[in-house]
C-alpha atoms as a PDB file:
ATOM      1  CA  UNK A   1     -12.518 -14.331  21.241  1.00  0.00           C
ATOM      2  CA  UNK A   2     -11.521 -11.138  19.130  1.00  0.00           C
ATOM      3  CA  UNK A   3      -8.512 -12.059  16.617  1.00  0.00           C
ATOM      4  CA  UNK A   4      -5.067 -10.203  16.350  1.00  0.00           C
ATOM      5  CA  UNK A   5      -5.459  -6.477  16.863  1.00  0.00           C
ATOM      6  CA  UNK A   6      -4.205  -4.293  13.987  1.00  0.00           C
ATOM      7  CA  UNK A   7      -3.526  -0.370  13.722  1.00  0.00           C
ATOM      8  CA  UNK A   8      -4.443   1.110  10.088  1.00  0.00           C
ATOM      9  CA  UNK A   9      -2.032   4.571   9.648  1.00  0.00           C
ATOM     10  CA  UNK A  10      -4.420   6.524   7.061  1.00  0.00           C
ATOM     11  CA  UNK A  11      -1.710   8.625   5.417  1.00  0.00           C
ATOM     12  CA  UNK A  12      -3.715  11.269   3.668  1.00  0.00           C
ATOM     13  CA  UNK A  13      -4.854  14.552   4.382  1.00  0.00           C
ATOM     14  CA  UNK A  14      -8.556  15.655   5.495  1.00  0.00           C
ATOM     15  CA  UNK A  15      -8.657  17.137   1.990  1.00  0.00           C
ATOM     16  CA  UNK A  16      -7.856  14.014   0.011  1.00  0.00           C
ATOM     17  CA  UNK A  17      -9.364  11.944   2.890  1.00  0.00           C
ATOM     18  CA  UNK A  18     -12.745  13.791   2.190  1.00  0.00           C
ATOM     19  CA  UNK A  19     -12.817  13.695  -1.936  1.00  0.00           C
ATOM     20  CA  UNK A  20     -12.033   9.329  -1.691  1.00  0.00           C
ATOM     21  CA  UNK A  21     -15.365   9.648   0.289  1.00  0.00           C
ATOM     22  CA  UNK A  22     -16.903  11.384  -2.012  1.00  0.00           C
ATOM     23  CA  UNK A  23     -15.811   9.350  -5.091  1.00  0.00           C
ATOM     24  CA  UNK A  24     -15.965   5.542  -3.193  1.00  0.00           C
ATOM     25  CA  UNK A  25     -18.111   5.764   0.288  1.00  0.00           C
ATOM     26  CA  UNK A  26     -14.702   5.230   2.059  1.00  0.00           C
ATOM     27  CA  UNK A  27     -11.537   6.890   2.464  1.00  0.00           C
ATOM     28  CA  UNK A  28      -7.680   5.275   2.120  1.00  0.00           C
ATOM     29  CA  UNK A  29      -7.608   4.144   6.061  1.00  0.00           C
ATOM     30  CA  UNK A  30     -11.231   2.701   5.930  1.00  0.00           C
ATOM     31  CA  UNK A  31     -10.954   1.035   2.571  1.00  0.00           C
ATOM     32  CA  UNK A  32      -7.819  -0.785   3.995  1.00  0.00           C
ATOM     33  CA  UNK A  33      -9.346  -1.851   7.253  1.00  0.00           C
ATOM     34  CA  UNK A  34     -12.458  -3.576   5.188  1.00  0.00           C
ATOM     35  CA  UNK A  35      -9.750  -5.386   3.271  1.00  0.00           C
ATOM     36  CA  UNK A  36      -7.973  -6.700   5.811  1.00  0.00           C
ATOM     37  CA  UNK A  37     -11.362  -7.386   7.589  1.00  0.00           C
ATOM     38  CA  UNK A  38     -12.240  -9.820   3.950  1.00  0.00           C
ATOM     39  CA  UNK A  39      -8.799 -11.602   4.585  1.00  0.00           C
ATOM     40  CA  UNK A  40      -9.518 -12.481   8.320  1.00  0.00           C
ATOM     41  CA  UNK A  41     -13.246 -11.125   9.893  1.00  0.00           C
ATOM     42  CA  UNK A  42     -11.467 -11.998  13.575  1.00  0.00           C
ATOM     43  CA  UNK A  43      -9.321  -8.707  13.403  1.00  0.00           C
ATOM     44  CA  UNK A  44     -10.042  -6.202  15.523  1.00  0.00           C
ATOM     45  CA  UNK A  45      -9.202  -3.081  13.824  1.00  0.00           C
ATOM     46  CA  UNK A  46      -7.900   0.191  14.807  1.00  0.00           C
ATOM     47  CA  UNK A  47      -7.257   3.744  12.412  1.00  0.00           C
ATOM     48  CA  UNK A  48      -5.579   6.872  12.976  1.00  0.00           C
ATOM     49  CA  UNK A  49      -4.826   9.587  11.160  1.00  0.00           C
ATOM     50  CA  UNK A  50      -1.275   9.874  10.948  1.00  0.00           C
ATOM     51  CA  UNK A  51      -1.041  13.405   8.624  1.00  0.00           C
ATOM     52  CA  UNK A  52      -3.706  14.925  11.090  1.00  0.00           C
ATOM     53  CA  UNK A  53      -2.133  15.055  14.358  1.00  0.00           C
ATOM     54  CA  UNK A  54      -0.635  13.224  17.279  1.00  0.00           C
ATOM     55  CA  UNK A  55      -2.537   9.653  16.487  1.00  0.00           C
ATOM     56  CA  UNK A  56      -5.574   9.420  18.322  1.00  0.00           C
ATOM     57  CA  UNK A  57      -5.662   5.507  20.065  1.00  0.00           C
ATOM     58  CA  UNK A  58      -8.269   4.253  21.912  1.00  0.00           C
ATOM     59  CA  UNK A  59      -8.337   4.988  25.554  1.00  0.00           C
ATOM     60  CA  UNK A  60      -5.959   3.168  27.465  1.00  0.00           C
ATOM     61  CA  UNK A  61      -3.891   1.419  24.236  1.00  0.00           C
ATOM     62  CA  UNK A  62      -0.568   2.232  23.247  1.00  0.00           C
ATOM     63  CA  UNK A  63       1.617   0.817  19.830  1.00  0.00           C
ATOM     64  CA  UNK A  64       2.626  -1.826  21.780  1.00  0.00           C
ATOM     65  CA  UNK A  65      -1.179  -3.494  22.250  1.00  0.00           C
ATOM     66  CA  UNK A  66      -1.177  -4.098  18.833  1.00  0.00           C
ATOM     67  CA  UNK A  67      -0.238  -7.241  16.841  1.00  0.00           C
ATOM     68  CA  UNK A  68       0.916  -5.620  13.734  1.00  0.00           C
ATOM     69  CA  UNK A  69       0.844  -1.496  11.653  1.00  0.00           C
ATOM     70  CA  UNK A  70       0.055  -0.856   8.490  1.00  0.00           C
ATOM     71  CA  UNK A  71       0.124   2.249   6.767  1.00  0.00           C
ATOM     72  CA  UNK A  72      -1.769   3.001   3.411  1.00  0.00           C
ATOM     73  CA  UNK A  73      -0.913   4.989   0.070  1.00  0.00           C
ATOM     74  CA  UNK A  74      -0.826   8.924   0.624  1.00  0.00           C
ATOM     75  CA  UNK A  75      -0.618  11.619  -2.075  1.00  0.00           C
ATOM     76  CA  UNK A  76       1.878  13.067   0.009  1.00  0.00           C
ATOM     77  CA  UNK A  77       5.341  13.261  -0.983  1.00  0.00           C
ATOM     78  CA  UNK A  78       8.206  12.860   1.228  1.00  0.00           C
ATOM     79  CA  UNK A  79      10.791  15.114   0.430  1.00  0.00           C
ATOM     80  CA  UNK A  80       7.780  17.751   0.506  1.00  0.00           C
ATOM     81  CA  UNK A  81       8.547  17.593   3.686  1.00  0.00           C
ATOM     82  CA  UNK A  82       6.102  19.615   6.239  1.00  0.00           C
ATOM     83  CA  UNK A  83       3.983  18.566   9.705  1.00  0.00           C
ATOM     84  CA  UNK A  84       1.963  15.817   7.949  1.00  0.00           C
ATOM     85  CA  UNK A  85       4.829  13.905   6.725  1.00  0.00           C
ATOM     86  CA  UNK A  86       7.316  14.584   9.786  1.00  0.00           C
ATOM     87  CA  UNK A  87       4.740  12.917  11.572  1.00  0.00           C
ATOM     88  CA  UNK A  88       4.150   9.789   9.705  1.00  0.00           C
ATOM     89  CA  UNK A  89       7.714   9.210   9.766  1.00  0.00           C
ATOM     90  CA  UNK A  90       7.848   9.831  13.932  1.00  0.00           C
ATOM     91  CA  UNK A  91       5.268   7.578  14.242  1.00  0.00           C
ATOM     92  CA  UNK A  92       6.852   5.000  11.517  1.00  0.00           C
ATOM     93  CA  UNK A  93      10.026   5.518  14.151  1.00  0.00           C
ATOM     94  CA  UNK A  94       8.174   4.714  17.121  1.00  0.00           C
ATOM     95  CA  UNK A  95       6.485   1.202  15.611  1.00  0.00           C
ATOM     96  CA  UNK A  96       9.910  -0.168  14.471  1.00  0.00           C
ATOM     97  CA  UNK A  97      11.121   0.958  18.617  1.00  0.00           C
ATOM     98  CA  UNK A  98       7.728  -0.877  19.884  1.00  0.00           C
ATOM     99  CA  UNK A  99       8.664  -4.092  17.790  1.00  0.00           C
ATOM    100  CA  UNK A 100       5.079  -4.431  15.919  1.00  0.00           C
ATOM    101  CA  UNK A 101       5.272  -6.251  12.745  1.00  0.00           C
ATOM    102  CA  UNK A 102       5.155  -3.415  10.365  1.00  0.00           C
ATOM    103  CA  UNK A 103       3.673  -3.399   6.684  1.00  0.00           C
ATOM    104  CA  UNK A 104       3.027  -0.499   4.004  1.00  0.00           C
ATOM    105  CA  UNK A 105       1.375  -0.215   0.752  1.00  0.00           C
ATOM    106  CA  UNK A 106       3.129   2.406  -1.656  1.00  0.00           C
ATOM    107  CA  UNK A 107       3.729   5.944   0.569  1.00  0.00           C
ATOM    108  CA  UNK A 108       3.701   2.876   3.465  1.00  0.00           C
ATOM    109  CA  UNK A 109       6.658   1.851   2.248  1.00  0.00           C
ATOM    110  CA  UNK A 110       8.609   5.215   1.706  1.00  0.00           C
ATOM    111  CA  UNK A 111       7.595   6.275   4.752  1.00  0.00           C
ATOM    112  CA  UNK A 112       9.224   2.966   6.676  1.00  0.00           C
ATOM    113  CA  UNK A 113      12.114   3.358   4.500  1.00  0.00           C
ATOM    114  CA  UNK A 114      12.751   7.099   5.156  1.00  0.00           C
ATOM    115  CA  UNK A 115      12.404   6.195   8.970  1.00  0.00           C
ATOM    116  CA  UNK A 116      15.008   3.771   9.160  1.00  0.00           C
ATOM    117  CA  UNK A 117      17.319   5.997   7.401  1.00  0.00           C
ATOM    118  CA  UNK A 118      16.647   5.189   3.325  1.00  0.00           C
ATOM    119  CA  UNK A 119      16.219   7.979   0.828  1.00  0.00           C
ATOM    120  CA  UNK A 120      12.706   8.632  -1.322  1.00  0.00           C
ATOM    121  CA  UNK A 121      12.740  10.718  -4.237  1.00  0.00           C
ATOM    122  CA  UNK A 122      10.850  11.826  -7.513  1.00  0.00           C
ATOM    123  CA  UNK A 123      11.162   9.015 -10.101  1.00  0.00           C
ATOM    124  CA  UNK A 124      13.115   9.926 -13.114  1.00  0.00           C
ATOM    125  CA  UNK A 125      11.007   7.409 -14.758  1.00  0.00           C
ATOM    126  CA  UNK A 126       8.104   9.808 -14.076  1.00  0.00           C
ATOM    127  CA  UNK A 127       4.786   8.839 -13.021  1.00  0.00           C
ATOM    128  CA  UNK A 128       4.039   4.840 -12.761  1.00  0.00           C
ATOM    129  CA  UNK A 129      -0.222   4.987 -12.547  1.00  0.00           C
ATOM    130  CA  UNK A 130      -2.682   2.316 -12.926  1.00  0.00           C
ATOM    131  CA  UNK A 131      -1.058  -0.978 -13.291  1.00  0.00           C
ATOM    132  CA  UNK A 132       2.219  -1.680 -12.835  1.00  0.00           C
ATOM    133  CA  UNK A 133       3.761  -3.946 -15.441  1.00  0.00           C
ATOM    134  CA  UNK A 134       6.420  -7.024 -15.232  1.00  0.00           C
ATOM    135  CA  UNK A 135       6.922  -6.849 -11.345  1.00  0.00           C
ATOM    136  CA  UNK A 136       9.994  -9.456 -11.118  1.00  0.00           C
ATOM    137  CA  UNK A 137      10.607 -10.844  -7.629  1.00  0.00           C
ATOM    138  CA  UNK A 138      14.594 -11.355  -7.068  1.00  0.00           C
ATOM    139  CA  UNK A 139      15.562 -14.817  -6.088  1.00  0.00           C
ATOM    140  CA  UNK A 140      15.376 -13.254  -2.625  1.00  0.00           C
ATOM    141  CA  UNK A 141      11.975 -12.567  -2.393  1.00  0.00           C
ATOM    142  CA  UNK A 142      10.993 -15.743  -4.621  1.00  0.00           C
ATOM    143  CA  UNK A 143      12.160 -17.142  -1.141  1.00  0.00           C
ATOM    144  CA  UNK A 144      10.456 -14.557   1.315  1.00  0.00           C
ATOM    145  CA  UNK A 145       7.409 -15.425   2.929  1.00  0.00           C
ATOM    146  CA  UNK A 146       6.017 -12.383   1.788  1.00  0.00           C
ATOM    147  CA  UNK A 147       5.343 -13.789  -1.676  1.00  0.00           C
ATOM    148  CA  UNK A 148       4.732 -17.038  -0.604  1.00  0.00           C
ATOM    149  CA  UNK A 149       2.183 -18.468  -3.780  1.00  0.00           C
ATOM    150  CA  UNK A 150       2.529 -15.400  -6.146  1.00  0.00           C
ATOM    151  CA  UNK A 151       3.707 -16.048  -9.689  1.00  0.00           C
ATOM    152  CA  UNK A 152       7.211 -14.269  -9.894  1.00  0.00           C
ATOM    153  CA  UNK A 153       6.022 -12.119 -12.582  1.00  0.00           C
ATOM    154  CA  UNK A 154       2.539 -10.234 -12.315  1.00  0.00           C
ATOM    155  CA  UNK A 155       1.046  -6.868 -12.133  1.00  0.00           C
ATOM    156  CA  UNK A 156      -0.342  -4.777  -9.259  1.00  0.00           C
ATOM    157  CA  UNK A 157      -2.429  -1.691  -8.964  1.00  0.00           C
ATOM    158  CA  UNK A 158      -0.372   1.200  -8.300  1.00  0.00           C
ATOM    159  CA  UNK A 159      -0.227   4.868  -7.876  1.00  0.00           C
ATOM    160  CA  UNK A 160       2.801   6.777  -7.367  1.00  0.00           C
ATOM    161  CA  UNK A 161       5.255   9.416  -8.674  1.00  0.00           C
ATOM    162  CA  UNK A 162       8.282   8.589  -6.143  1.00  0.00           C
ATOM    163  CA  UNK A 163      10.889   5.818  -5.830  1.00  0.00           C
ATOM    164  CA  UNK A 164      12.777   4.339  -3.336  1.00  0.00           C
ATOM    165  CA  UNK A 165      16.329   5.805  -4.145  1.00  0.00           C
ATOM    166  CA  UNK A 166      18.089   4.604  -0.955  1.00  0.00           C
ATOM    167  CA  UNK A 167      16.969   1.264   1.223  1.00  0.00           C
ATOM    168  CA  UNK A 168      18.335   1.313   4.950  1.00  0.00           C
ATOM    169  CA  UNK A 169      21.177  -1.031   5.581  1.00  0.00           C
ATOM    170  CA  UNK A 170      20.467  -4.541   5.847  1.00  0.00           C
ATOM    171  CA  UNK A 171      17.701  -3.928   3.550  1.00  0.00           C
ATOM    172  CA  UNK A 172      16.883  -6.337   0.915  1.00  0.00           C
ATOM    173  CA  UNK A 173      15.387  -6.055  -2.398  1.00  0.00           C
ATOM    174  CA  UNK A 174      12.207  -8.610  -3.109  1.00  0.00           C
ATOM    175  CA  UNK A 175      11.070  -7.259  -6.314  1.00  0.00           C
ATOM    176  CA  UNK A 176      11.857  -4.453  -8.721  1.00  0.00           C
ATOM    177  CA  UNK A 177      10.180  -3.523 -12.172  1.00  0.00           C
ATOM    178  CA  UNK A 178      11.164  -0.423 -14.931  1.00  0.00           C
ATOM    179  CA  UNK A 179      10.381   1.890 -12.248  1.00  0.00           C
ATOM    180  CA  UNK A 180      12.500   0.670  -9.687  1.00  0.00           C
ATOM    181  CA  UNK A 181      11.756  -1.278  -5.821  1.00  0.00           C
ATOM    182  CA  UNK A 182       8.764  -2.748  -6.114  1.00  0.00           C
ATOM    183  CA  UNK A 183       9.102  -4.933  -2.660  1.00  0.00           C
ATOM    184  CA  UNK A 184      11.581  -5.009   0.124  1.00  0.00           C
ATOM    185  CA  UNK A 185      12.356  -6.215   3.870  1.00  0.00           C
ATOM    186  CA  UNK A 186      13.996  -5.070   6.426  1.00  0.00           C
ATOM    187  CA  UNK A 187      14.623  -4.749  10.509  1.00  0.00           C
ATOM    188  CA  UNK A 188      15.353  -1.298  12.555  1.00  0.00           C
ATOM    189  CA  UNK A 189      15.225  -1.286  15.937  1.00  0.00           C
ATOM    190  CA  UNK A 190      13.258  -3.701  17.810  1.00  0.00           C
ATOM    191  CA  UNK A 191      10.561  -4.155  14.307  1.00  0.00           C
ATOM    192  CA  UNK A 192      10.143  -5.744  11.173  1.00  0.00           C
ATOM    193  CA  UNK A 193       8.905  -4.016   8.057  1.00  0.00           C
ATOM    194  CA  UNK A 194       7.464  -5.651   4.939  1.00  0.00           C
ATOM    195  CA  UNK A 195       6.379  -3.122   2.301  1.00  0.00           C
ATOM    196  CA  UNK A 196       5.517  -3.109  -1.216  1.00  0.00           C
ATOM    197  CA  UNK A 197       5.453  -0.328  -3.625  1.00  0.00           C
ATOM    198  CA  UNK A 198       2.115  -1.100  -5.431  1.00  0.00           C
ATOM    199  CA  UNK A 199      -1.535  -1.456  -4.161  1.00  0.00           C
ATOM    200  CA  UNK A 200      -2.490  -4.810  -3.212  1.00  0.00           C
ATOM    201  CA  UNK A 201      -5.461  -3.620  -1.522  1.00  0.00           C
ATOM    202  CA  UNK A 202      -6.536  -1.858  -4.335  1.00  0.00           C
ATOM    203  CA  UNK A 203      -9.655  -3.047  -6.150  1.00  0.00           C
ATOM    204  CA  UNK A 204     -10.751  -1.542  -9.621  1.00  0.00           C
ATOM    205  CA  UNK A 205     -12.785   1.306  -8.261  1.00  0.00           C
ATOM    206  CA  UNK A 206      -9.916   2.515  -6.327  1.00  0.00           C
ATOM    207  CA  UNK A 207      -7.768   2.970  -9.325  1.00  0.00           C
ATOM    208  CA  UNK A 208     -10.802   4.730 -11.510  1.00  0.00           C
ATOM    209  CA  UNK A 209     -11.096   7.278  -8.925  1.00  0.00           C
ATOM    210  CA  UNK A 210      -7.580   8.162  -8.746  1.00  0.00           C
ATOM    211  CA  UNK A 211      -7.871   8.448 -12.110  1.00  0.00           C
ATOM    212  CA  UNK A 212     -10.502  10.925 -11.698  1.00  0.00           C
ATOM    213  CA  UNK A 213      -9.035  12.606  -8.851  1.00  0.00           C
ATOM    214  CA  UNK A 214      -5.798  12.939 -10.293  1.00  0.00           C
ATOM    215  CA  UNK A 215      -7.166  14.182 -13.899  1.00  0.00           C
ATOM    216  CA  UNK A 216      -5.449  16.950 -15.565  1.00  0.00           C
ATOM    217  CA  UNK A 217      -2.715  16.356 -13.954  1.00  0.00           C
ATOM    218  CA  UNK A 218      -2.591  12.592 -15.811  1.00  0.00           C
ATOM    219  CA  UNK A 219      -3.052  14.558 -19.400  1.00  0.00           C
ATOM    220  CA  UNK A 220      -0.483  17.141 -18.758  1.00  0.00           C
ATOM    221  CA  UNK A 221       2.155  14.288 -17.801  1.00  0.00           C
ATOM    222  CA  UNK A 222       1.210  12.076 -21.001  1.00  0.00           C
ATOM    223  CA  UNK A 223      -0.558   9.180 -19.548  1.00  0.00           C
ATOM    224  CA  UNK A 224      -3.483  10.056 -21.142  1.00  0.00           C
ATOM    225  CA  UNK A 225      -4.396  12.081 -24.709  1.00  0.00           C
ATOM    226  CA  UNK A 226      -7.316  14.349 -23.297  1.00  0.00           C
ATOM    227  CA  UNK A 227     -10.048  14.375 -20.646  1.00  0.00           C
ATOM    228  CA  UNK A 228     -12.234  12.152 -22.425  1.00  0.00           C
ATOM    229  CA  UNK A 229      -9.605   9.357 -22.916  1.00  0.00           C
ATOM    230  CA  UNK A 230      -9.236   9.290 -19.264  1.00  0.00           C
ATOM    231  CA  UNK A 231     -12.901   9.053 -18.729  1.00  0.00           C
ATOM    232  CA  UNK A 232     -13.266   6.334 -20.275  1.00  0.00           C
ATOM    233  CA  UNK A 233     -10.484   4.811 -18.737  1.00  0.00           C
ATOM    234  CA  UNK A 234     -12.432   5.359 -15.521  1.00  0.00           C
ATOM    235  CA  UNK A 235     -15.591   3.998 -16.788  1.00  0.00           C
ATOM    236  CA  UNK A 236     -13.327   0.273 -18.218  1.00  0.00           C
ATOM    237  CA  UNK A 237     -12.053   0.211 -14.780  1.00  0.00           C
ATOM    238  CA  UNK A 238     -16.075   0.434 -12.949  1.00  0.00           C
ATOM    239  CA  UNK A 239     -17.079  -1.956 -16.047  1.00  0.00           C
ATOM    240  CA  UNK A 240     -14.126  -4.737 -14.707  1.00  0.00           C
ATOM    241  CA  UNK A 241     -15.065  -3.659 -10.571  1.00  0.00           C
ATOM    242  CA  UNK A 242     -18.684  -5.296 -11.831  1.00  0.00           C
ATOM    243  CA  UNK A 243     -17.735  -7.837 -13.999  1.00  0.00           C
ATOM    244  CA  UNK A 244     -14.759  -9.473 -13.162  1.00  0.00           C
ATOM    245  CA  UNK A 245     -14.640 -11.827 -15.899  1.00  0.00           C
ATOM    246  CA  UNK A 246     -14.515  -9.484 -19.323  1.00  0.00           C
ATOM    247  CA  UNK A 247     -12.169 -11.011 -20.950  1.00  0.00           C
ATOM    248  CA  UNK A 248     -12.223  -8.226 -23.634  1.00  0.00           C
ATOM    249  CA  UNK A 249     -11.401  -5.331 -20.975  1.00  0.00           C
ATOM    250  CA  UNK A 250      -9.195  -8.285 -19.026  1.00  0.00           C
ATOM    251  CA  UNK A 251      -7.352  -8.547 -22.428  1.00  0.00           C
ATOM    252  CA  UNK A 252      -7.066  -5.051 -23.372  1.00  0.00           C
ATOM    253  CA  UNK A 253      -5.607  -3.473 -19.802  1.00  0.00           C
ATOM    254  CA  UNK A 254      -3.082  -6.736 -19.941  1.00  0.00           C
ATOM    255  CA  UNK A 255      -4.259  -8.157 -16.671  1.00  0.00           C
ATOM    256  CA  UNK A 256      -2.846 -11.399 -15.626  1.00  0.00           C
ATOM    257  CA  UNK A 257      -3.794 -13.800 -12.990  1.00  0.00           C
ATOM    258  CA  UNK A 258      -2.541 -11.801  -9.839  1.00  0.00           C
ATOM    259  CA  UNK A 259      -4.903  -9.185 -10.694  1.00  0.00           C
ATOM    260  CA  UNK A 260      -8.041 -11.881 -12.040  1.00  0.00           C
ATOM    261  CA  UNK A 261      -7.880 -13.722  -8.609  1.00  0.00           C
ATOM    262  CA  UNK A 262      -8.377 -11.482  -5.752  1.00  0.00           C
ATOM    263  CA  UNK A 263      -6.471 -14.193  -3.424  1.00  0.00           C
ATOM    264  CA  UNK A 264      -3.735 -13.625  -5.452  1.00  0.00           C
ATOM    265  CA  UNK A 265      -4.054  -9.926  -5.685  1.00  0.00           C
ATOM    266  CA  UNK A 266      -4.358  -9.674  -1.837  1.00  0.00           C
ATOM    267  CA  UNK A 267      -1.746 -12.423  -1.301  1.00  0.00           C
ATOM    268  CA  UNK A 268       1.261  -9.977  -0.013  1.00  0.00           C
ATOM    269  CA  UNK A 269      -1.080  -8.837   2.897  1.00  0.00           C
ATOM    270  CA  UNK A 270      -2.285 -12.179   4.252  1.00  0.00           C
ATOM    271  CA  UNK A 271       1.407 -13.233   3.980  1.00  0.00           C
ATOM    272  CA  UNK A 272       2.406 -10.785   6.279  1.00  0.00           C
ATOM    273  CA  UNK A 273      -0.895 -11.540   8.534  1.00  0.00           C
ATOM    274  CA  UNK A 274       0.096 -15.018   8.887  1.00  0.00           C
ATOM    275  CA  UNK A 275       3.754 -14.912   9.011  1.00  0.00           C
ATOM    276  CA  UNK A 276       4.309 -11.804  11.071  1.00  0.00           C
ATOM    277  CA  UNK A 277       1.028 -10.818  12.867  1.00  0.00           C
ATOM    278  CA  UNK A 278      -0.085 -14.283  13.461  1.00  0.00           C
ATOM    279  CA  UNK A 279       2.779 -16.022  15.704  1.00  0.00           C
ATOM    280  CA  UNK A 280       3.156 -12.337  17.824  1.00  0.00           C
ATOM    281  CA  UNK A 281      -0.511 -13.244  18.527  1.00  0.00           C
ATOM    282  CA  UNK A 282       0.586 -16.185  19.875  1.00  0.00           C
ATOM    283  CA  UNK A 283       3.179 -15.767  21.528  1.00  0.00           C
ATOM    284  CA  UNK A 284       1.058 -13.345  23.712  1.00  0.00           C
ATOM    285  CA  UNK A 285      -1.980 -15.714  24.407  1.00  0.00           C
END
C-alpha cells in the first residue's frame, strides 16, 4: 500500500527550471520531491508547474485527492506581479478552499501569505543569501509542532531578497531573525499552512549553484568582493556536499548542528508530514 499522496508546486519558470538542471541534474520541484521521498519512501508524489500554466494533475485527480501541498523556492517576486505569479497565488487560494495541509519553503511561504491576504515586499535589509544566521523561534513556535526537536537557535539555507511585511490575521509568528519572519502558521478557509522562510530542503549543492546562478548580481549587491571570491565560495560549498564532516569549512561558514545533521536540517518538513499530512491520511483510510 502506497503512503500519503503529496502535490509538489514547482514555482519557477521554464527558464530557471532549465539552468537548476543544468547546474544539479534536477530542477526546484524534482529536487523537493526526492527530499521528501528520503524522509518517507511510501509517498506517492505528484509535481506541477505552477508558473507554467493551469497545473497539469494526473488524469482523474483533483487538490482534494491529495494528503498535503507544498510549494518550493521561486526566483520570482511577488509584487512583480504578472501570469506566473497570479497563478501560484490562485492555486495557493484554491488549496487553503480544498482543506489540504499546506507547507512552503521561502517563495512557498510568500505565496500562502499573499493568498490569504498578507503583504510581501523587498527587504530593506537587502538580500539574505546562503545561510541564514541566529533564526530565534518565539515562545510560540518553541511550542508548535512544526519545530518539534529543533534547537531554538540554528541556521538554515536560504535564498531570498523579499520579506514577509504583512501576515494574514490570525497569523502567528514562529520564528524571526535580522531579516525578519523566518516561520509562521496560520488557517484560511477550510486549510492549514505551515511555511518557513529558509530552505530546509536545501542541501549544499543547492546553495553553490545559486550562487553561481545568481553571480554578478551577488558582487554588485556586496555579498561578495569579485567573481573569484564567489567561486570559491561555490567550490567550499561542493567540498562540504562531499564531506560532511570538515570541520575547518564547518567552522569557517559558522554551521551549527541544524545544518551538520541532516535530520535536523530536514526536521520542519517531517514535522509537518507527521503532524499534518499523516492523521488526514488517516482519517481517510
Amino acid at each position: 500500500m502506497t503512503g500519503p499522496r503529496i502535490l509538489v508546486v514547482d514555482g519557477n519558470v521554464a527558464e530557471i527550471r532549465a539552468r537548476q538542471t543544468a547546474a544539479l541534474g534536477y530542477d526546484s520541484g524534482t529536487g523537493y520531491a526526492q527530499v521528501l521521498r528520503r524522509i518517507d519512501p511510501s509517498l506517492s508524489i505528484d509535481i506541477v508547474l505552477g508558473a507554467d500554466g493551469s497545473p497539469k494533475f494526473p488524469a482523474g485527480v483533483g487538490l482534494e485527492n491529495y494528503d498535503g501541498v507544498t510549494m518550493t523556492g521561486s526566483a520570482l517576486n511577488i509584487y512583480n506581479g504578472g501570469a506566473p505569479v497570479t497563478r501560484q497565488i490562485e492555486l495557493a487560494k484554491a488549496v487553503f478552499a480544498a482543506g489540504v495541509p499546506f507547507f512552503g519553503s521561502c517563495w512557498g511561504l510568500q505565496v500562502a501569505v499573499t493568498a490569504a491576504g498578507g503583504e510581501v515586499r523587498a527587504n530593506p535589509r537587502g538580500r539574505e543569501f546562503g545561510f541564514a544566521r541566529r533564526i530565534l523561534l518565539t515562545d510560540t513556535g518553541q511550542a508548535h509542532a512544526l519545530f518539534a526537536g529543533k534547537p531554538r537557535t540554528f541556521e538554515a539555507p536560504t535564498v531570498h531578497r523579499d520579506e514577509i511585511a504583512a501576515l494574514p490575521a490570525g497569523a502567528e509568528i514562529l520564528a524571526n531573525n535580522d531579516y525578519g519572519v523566518q516561520a509562521a502558521s496560520f488557517r484560511h478557509g477550510r486549510g492549514t499552512f505551515w511555511g518557513v522562510q529558509y530552505h530546509p530542503e536545501y542541501d549544499y549543492q543547492d546553495i553553490a549553484a545559486a550562487a553561481e546562478r545568481y553571480g554578478a548580481t551577488l558582487v554588485t549587491e556586496g555579498m561578495f568582493p569579485d567573481a573569484a571570491a564567489l567561486a570559491a565560495y561555490a567550490a567550499e560549498l561542493r567540498a562540504l556536499q562531499v564531506n560532511r564532516s570538515d570541520t575547518t569549512l564547518l567552522w569557517k561558514h559558522g554551521l551549527g548542528p541544524a545544518l551538520r545533521n541532516e535530520t535536523l536540517r530536514l526536521l520542519e518538513i517531517r514535522n509537518w508530514l507527521q503532524s499534518q499530512v499523516a492523521p488526514r491520511t488517516a482519517r481517510a483510510l
